[in-house]
PDB file of N, CA and C in Angstrom:
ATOM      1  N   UNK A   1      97.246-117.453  85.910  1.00  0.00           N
ATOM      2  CA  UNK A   1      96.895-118.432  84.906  1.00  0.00           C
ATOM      3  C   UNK A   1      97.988-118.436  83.833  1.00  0.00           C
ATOM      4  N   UNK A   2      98.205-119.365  83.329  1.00  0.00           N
ATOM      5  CA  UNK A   2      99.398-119.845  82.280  1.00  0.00           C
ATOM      6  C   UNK A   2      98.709-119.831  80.846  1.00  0.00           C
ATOM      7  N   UNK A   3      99.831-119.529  79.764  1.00  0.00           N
ATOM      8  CA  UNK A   3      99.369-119.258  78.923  1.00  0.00           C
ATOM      9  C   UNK A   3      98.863-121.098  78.202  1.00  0.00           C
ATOM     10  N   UNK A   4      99.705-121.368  79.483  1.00  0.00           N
ATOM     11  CA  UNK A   4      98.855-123.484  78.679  1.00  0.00           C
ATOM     12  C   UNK A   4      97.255-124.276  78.593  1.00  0.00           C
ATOM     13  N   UNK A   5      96.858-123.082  79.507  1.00  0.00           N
ATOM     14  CA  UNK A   5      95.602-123.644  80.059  1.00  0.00           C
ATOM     15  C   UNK A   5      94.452-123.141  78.775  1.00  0.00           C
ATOM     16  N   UNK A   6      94.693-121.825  77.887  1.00  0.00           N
ATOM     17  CA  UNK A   6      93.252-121.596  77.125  1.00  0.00           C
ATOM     18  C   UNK A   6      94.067-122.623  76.025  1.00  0.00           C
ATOM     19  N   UNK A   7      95.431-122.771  75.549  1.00  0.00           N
ATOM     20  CA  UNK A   7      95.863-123.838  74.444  1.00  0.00           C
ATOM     21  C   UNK A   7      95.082-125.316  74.769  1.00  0.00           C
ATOM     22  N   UNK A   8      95.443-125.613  75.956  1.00  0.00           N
ATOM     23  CA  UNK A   8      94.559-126.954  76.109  1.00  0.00           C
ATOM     24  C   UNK A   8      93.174-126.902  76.060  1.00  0.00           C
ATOM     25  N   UNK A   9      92.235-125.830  76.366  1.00  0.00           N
ATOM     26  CA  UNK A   9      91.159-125.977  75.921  1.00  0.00           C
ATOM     27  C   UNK A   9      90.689-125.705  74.779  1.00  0.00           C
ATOM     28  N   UNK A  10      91.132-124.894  74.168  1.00  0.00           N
ATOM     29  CA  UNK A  10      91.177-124.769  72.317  1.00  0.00           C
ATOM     30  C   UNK A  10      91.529-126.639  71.859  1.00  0.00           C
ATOM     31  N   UNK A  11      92.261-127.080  72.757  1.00  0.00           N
ATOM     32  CA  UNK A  11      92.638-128.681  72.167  1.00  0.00           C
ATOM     33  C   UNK A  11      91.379-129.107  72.265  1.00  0.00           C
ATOM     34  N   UNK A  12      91.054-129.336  73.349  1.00  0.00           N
ATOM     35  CA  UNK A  12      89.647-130.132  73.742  1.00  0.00           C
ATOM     36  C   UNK A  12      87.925-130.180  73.012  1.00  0.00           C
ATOM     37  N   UNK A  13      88.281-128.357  72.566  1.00  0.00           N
ATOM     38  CA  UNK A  13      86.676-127.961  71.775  1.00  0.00           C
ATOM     39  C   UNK A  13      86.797-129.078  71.020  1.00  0.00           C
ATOM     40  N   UNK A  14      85.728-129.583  70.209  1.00  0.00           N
ATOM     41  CA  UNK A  14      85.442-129.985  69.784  1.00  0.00           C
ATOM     42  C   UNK A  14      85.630-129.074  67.886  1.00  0.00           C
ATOM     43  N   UNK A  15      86.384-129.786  66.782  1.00  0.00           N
ATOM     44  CA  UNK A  15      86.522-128.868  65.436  1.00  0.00           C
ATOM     45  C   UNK A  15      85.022-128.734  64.860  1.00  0.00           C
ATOM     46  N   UNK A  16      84.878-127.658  64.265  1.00  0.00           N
ATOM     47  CA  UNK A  16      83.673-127.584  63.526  1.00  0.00           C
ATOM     48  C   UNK A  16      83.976-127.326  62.067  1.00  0.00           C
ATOM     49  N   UNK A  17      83.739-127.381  61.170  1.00  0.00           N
ATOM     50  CA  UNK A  17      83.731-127.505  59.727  1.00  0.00           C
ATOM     51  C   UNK A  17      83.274-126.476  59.413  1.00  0.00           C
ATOM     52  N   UNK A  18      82.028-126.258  59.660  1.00  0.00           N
ATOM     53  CA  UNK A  18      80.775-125.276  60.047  1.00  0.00           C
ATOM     54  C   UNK A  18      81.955-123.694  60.291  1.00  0.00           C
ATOM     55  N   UNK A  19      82.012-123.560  61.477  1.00  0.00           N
ATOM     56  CA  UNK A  19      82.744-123.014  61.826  1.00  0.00           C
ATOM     57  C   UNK A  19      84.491-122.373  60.864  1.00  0.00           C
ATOM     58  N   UNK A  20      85.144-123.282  61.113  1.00  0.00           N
ATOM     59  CA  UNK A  20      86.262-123.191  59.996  1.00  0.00           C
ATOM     60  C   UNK A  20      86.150-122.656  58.983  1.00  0.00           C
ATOM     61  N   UNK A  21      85.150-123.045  57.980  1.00  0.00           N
ATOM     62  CA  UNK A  21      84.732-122.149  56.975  1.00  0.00           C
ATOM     63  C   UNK A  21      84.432-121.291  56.769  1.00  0.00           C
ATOM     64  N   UNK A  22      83.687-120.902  58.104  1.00  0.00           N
ATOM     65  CA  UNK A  22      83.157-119.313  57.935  1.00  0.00           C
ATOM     66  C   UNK A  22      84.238-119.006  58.542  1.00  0.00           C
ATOM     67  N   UNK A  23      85.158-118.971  59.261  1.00  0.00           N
ATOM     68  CA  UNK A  23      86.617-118.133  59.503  1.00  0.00           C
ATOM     69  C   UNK A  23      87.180-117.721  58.852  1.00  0.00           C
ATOM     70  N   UNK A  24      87.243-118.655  57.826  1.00  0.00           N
ATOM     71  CA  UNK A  24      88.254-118.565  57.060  1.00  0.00           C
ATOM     72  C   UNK A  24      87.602-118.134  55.503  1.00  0.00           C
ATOM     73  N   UNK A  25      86.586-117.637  55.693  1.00  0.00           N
ATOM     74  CA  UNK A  25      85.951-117.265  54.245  1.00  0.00           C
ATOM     75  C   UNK A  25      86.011-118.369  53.163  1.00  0.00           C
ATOM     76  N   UNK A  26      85.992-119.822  53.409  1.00  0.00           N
ATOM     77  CA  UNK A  26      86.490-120.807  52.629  1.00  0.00           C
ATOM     78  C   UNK A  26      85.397-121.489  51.782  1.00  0.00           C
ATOM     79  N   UNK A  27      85.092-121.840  50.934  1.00  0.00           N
ATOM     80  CA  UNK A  27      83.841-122.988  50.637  1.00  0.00           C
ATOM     81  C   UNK A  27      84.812-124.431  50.214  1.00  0.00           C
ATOM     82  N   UNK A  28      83.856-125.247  51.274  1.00  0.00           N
ATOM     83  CA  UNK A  28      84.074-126.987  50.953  1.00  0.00           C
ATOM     84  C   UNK A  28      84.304-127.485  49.358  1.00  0.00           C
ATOM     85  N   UNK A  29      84.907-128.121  49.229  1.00  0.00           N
ATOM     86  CA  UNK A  29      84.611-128.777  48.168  1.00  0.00           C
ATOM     87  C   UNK A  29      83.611-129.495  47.298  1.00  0.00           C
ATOM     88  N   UNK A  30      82.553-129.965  46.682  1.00  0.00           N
ATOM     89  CA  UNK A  30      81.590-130.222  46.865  1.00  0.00           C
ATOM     90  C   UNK A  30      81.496-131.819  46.939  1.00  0.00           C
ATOM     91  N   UNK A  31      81.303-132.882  46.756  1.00  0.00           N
ATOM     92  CA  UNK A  31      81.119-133.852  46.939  1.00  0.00           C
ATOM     93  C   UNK A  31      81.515-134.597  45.342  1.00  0.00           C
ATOM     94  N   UNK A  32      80.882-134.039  44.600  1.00  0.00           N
ATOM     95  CA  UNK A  32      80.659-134.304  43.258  1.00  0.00           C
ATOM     96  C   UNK A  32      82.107-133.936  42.653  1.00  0.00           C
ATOM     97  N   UNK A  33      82.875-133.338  43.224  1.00  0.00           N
ATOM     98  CA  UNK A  33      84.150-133.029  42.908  1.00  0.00           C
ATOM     99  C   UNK A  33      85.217-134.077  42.771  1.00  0.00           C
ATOM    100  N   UNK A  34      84.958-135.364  43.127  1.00  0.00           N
ATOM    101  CA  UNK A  34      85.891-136.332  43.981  1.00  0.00           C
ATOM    102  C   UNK A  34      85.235-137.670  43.139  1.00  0.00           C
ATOM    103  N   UNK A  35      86.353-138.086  42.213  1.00  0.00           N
ATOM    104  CA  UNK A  35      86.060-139.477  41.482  1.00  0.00           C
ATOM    105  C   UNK A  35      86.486-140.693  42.191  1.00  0.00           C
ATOM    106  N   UNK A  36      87.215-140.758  43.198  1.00  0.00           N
ATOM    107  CA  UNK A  36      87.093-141.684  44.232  1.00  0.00           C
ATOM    108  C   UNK A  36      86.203-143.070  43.955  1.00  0.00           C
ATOM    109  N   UNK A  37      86.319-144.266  43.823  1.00  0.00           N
ATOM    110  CA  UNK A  37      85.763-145.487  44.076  1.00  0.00           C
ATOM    111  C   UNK A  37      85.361-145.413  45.698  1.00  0.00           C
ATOM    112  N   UNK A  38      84.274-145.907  45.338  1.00  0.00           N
ATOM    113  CA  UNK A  38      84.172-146.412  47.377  1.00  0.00           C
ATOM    114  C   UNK A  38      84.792-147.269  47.944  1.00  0.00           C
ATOM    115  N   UNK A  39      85.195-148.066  46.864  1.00  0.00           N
ATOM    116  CA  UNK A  39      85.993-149.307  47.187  1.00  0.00           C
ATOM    117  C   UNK A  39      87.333-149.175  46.381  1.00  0.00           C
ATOM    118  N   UNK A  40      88.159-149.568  47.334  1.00  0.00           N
ATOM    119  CA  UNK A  40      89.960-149.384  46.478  1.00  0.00           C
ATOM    120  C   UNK A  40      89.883-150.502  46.003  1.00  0.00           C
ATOM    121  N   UNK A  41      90.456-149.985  44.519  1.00  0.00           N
ATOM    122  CA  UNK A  41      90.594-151.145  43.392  1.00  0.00           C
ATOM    123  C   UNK A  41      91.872-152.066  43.588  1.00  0.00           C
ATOM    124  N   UNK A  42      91.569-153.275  43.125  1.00  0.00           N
ATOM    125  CA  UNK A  42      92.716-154.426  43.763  1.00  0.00           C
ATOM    126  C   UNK A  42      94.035-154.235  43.188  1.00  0.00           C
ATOM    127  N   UNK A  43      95.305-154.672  43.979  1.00  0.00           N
ATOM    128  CA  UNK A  43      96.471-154.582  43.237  1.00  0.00           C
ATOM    129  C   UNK A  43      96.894-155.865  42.786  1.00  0.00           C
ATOM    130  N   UNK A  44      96.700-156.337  41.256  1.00  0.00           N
ATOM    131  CA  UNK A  44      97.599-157.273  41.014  1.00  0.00           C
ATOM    132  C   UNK A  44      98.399-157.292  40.182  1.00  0.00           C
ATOM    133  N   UNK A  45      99.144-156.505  40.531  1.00  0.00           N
ATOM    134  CA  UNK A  45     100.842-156.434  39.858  1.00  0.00           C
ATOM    135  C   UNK A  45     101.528-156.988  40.728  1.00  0.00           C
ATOM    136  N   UNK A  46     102.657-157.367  39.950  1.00  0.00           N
ATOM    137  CA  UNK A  46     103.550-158.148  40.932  1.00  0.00           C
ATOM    138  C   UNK A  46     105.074-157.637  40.503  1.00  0.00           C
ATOM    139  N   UNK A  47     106.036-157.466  41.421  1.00  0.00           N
ATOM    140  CA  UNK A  47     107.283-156.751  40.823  1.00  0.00           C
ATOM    141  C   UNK A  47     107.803-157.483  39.525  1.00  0.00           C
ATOM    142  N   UNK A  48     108.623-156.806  38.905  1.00  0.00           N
ATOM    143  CA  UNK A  48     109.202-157.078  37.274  1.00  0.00           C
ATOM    144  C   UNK A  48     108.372-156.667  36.528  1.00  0.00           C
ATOM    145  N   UNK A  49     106.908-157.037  36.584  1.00  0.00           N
ATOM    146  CA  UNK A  49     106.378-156.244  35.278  1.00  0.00           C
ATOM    147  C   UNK A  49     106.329-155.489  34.934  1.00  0.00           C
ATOM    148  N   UNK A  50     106.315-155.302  33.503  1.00  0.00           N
ATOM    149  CA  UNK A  50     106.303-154.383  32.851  1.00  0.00           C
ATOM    150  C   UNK A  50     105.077-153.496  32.269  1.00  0.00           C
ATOM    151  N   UNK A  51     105.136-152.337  32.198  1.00  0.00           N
ATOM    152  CA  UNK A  51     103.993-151.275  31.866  1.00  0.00           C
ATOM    153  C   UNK A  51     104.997-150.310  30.977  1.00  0.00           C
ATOM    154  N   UNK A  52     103.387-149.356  30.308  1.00  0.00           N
ATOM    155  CA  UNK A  52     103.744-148.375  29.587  1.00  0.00           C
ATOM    156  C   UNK A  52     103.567-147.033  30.564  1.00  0.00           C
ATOM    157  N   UNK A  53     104.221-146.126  31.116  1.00  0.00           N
ATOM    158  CA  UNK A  53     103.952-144.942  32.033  1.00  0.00           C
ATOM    159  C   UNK A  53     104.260-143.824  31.324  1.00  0.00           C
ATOM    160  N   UNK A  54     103.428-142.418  32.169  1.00  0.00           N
ATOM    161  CA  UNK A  54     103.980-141.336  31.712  1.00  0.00           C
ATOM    162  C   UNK A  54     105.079-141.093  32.362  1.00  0.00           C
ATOM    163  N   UNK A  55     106.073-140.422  31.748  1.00  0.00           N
ATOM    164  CA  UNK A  55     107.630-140.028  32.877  1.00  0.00           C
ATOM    165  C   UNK A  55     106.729-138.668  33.618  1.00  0.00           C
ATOM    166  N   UNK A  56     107.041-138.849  34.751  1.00  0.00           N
ATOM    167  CA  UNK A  56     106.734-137.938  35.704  1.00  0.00           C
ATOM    168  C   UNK A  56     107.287-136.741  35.519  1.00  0.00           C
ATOM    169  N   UNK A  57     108.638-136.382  34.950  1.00  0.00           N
ATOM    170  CA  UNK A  57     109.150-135.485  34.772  1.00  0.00           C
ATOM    171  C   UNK A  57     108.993-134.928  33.675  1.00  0.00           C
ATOM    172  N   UNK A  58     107.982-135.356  32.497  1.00  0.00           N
ATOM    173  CA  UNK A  58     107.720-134.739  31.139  1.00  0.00           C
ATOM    174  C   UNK A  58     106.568-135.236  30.458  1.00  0.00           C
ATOM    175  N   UNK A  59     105.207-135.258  31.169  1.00  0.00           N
ATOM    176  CA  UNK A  59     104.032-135.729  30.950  1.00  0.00           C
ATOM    177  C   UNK A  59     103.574-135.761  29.897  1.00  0.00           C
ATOM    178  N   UNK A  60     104.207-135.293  28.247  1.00  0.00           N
ATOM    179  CA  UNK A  60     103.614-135.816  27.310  1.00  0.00           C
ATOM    180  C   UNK A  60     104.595-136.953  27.104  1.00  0.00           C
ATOM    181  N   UNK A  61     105.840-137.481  27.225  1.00  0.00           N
ATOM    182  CA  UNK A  61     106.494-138.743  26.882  1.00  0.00           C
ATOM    183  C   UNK A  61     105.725-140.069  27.735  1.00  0.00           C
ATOM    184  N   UNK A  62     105.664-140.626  27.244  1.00  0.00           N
ATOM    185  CA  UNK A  62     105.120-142.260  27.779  1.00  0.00           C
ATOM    186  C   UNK A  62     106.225-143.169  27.586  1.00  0.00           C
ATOM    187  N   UNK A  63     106.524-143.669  28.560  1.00  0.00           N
ATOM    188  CA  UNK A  63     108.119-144.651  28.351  1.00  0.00           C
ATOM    189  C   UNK A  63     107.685-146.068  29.277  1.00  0.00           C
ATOM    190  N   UNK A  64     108.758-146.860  29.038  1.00  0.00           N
ATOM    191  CA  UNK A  64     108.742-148.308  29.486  1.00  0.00           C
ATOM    192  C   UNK A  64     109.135-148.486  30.694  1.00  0.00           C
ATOM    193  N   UNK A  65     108.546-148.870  31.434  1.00  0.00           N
ATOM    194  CA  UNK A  65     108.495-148.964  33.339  1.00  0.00           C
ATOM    195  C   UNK A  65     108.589-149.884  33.418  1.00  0.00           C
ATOM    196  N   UNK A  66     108.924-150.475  34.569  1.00  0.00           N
ATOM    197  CA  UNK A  66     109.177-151.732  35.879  1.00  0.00           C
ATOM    198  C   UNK A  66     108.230-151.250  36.903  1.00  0.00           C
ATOM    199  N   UNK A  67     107.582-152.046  37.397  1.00  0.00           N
ATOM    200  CA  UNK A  67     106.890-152.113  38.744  1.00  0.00           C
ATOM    201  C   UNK A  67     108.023-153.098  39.754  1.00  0.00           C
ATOM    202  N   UNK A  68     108.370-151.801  40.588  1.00  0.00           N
ATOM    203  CA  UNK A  68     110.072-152.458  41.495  1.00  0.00           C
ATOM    204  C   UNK A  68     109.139-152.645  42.990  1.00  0.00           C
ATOM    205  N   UNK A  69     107.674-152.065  43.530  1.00  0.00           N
ATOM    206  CA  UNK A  69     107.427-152.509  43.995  1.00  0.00           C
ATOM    207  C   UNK A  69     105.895-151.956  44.229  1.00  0.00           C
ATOM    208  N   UNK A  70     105.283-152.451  45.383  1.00  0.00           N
ATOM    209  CA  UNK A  70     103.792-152.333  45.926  1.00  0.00           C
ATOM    210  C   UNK A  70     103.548-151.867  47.341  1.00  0.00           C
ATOM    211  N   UNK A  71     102.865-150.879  47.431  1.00  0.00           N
ATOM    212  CA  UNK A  71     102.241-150.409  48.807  1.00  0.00           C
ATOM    213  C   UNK A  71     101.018-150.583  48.675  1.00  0.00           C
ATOM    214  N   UNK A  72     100.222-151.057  49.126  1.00  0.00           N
ATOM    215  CA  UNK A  72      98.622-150.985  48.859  1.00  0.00           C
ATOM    216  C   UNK A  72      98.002-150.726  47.420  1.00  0.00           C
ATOM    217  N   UNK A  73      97.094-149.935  47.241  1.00  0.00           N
ATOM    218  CA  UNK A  73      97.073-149.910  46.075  1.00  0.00           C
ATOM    219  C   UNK A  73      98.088-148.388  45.107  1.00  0.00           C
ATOM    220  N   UNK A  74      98.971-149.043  45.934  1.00  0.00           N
ATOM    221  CA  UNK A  74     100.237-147.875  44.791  1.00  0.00           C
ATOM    222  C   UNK A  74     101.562-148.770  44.442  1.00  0.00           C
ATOM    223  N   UNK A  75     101.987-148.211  43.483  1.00  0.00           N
ATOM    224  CA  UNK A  75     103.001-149.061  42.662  1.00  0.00           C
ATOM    225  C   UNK A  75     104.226-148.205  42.331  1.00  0.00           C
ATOM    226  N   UNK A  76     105.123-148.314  42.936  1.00  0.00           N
ATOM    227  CA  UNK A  76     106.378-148.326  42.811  1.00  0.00           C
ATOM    228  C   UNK A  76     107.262-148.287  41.669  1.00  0.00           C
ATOM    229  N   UNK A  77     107.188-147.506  40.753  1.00  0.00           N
ATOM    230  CA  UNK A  77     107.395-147.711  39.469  1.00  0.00           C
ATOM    231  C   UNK A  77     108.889-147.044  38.724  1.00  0.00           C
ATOM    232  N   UNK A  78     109.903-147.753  38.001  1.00  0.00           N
ATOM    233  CA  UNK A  78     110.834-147.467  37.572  1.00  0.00           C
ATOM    234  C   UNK A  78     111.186-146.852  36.294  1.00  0.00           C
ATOM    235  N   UNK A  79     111.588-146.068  35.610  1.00  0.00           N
ATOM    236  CA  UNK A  79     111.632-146.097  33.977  1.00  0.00           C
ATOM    237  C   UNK A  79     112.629-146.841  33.744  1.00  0.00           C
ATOM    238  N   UNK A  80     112.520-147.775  32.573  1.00  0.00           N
ATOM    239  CA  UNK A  80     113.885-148.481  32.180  1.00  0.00           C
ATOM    240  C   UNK A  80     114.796-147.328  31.642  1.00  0.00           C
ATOM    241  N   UNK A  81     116.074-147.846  32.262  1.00  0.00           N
ATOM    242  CA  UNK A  81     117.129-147.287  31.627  1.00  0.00           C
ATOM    243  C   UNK A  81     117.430-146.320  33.017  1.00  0.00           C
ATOM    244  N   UNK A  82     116.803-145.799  34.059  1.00  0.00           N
ATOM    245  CA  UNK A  82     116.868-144.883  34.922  1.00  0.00           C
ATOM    246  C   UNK A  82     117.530-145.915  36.313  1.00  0.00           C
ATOM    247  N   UNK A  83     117.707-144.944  37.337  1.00  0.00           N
ATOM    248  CA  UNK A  83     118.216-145.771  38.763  1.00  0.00           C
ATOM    249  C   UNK A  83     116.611-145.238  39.494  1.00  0.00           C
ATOM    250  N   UNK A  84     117.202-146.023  40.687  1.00  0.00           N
ATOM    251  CA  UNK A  84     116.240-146.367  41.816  1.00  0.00           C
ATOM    252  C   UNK A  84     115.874-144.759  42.258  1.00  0.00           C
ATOM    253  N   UNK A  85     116.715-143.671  41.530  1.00  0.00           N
ATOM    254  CA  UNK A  85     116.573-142.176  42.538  1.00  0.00           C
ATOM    255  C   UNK A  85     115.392-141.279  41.848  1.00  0.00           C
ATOM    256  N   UNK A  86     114.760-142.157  40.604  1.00  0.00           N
ATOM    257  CA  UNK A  86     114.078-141.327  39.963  1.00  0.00           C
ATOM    258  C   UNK A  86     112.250-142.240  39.931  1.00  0.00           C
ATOM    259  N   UNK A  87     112.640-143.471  41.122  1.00  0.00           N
ATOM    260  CA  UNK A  87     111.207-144.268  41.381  1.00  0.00           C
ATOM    261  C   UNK A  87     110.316-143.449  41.617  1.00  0.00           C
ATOM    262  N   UNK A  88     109.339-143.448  40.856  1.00  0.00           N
ATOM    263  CA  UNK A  88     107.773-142.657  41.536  1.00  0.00           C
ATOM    264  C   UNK A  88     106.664-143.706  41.589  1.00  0.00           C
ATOM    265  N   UNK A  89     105.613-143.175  42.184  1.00  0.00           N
ATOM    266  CA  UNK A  89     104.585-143.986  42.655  1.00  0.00           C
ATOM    267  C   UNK A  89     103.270-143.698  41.901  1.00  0.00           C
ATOM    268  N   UNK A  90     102.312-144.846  41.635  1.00  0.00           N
ATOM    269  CA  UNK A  90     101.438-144.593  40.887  1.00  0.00           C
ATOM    270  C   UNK A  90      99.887-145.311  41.559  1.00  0.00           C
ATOM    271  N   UNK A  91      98.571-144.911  41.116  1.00  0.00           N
ATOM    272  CA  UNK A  91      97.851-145.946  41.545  1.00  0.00           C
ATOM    273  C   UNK A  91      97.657-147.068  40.981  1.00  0.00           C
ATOM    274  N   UNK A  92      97.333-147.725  41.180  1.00  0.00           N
ATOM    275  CA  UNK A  92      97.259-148.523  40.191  1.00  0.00           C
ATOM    276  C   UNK A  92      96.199-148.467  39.517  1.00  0.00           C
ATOM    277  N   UNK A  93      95.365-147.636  39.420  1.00  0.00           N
ATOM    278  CA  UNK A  93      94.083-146.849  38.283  1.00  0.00           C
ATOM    279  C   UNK A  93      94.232-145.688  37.976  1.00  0.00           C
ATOM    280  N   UNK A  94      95.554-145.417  38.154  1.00  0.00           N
ATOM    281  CA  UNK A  94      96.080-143.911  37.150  1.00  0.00           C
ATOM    282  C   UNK A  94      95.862-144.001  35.914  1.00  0.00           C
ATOM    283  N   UNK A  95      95.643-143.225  35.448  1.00  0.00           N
ATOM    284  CA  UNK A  95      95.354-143.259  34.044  1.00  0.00           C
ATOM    285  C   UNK A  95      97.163-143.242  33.280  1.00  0.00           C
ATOM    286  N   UNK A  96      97.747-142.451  34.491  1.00  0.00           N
ATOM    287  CA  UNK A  96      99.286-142.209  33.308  1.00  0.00           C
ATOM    288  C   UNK A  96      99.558-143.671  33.605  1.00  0.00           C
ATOM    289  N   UNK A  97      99.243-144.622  33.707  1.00  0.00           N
ATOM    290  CA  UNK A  97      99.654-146.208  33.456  1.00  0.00           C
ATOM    291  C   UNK A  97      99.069-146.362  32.642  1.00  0.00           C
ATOM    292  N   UNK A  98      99.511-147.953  31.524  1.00  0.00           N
ATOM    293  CA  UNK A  98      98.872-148.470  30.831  1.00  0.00           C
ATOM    294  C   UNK A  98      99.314-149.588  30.106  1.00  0.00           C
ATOM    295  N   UNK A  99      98.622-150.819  29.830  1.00  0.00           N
ATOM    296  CA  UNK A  99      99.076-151.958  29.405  1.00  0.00           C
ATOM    297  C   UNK A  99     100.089-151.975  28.221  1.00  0.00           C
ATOM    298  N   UNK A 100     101.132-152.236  27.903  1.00  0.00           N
ATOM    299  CA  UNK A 100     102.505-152.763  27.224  1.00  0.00           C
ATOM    300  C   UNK A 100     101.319-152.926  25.718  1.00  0.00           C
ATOM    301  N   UNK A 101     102.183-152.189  24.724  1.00  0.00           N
ATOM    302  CA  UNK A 101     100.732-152.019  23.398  1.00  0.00           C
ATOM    303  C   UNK A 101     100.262-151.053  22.934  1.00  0.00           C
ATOM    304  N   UNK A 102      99.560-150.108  24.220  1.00  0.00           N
ATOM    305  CA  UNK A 102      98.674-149.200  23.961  1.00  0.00           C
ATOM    306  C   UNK A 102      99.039-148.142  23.290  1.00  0.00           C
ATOM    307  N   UNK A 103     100.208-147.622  23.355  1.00  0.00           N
ATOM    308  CA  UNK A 103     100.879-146.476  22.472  1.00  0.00           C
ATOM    309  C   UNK A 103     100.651-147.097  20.922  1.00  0.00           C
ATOM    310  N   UNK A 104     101.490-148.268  20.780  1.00  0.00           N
ATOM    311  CA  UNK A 104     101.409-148.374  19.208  1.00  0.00           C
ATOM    312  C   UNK A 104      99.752-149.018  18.747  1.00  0.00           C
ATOM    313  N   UNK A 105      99.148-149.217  19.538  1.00  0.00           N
ATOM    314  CA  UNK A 105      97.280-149.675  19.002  1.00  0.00           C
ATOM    315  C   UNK A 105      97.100-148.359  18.796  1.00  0.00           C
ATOM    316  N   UNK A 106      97.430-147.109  19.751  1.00  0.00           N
ATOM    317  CA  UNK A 106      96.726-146.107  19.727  1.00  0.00           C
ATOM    318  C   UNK A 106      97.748-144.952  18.768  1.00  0.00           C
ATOM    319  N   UNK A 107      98.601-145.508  18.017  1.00  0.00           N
ATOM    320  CA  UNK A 107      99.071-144.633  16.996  1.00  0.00           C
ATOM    321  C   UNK A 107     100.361-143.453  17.983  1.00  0.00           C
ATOM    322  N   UNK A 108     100.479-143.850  19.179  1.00  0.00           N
ATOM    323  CA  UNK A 108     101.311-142.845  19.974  1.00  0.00           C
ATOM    324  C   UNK A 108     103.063-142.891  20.156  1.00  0.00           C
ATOM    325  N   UNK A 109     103.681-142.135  20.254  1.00  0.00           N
ATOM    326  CA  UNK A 109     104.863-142.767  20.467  1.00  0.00           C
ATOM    327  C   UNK A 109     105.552-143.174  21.833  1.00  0.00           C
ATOM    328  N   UNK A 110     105.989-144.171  22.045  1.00  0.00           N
ATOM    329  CA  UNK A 110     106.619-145.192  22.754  1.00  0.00           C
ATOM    330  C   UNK A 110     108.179-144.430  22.960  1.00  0.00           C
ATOM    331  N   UNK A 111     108.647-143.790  24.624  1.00  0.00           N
ATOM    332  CA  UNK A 111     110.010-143.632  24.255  1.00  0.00           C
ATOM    333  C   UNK A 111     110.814-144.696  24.483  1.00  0.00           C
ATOM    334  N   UNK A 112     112.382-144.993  24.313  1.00  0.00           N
ATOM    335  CA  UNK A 112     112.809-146.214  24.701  1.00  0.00           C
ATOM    336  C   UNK A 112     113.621-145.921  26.182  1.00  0.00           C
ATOM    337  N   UNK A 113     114.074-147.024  26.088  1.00  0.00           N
ATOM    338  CA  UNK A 113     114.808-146.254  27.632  1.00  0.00           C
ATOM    339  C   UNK A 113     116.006-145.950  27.355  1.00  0.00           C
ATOM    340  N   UNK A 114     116.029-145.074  28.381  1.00  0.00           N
ATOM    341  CA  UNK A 114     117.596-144.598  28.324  1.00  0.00           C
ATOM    342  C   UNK A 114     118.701-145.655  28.015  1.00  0.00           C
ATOM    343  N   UNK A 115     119.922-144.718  26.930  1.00  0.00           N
ATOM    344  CA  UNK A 115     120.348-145.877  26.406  1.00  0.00           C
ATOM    345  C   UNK A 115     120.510-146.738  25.156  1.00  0.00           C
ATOM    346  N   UNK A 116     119.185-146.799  25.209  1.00  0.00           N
ATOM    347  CA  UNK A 116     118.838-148.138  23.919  1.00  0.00           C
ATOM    348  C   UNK A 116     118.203-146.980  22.392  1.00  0.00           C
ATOM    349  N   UNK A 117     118.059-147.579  21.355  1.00  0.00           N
ATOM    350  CA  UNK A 117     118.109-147.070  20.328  1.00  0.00           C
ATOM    351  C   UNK A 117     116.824-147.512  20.009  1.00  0.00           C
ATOM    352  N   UNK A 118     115.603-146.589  18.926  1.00  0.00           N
ATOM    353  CA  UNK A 118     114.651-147.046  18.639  1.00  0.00           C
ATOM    354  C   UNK A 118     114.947-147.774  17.469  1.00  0.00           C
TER     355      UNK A 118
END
């Protein structure tokens, strides 16, 4: 007998959850853990616009973005003043997004983009 034949039937069992967990001494996550919509929220952004984002690379600055493009409900997002090598992706119900405004309604500071002078 070959060592291919118990691999293919380990393929075939059927996974258990049940199982897995108790192997692995693990507990599930609970359900209630997971803010998830049941339904994915719509994308209507359209490239060029503009938003207020957190920079990914320094999560208390909030700076001025481009939406350069769209995957489903994720958004493609640029900082002004930056190149295409520093695009990250967002949902489009992230909270680190937010409508062009909200920093100065909400008393916060706005960085500018690279470059430009406040």
């Amino acid at each position: 007998m070959s060592l291919f034949f118990p691999l293919l039937f380990l393929l075939l069992e059927p996974f258990s959850w049940e199982d897995y967990l108790r192997e692995t001494s693990s507990i599930a996550a609970s359900p209630t853990c997971f803010r998830q919509s049941r339904l994915p929220p719509s994308n209507d952004f359209k490239a060029g616009m503009k938003l207020e984002a957190r920079d990914p690379r320094n999560s208390n600055s909030v700076c001025i973005a481009t939406v350069m493009g769209m995957m489903g409900t994720r958004l493609r997002l640029r900082l002004d003043g930056s190149d295409n090598t520093n695009d990250f992706w967002r949902l489009v119900d992230s909270s680190d997004i937010q409508p062009i405004g909200t920093c100065e309604r909400n008393g916060d500071m706005l960085q500018p983009p690279l470059g430009e002078r406040p």
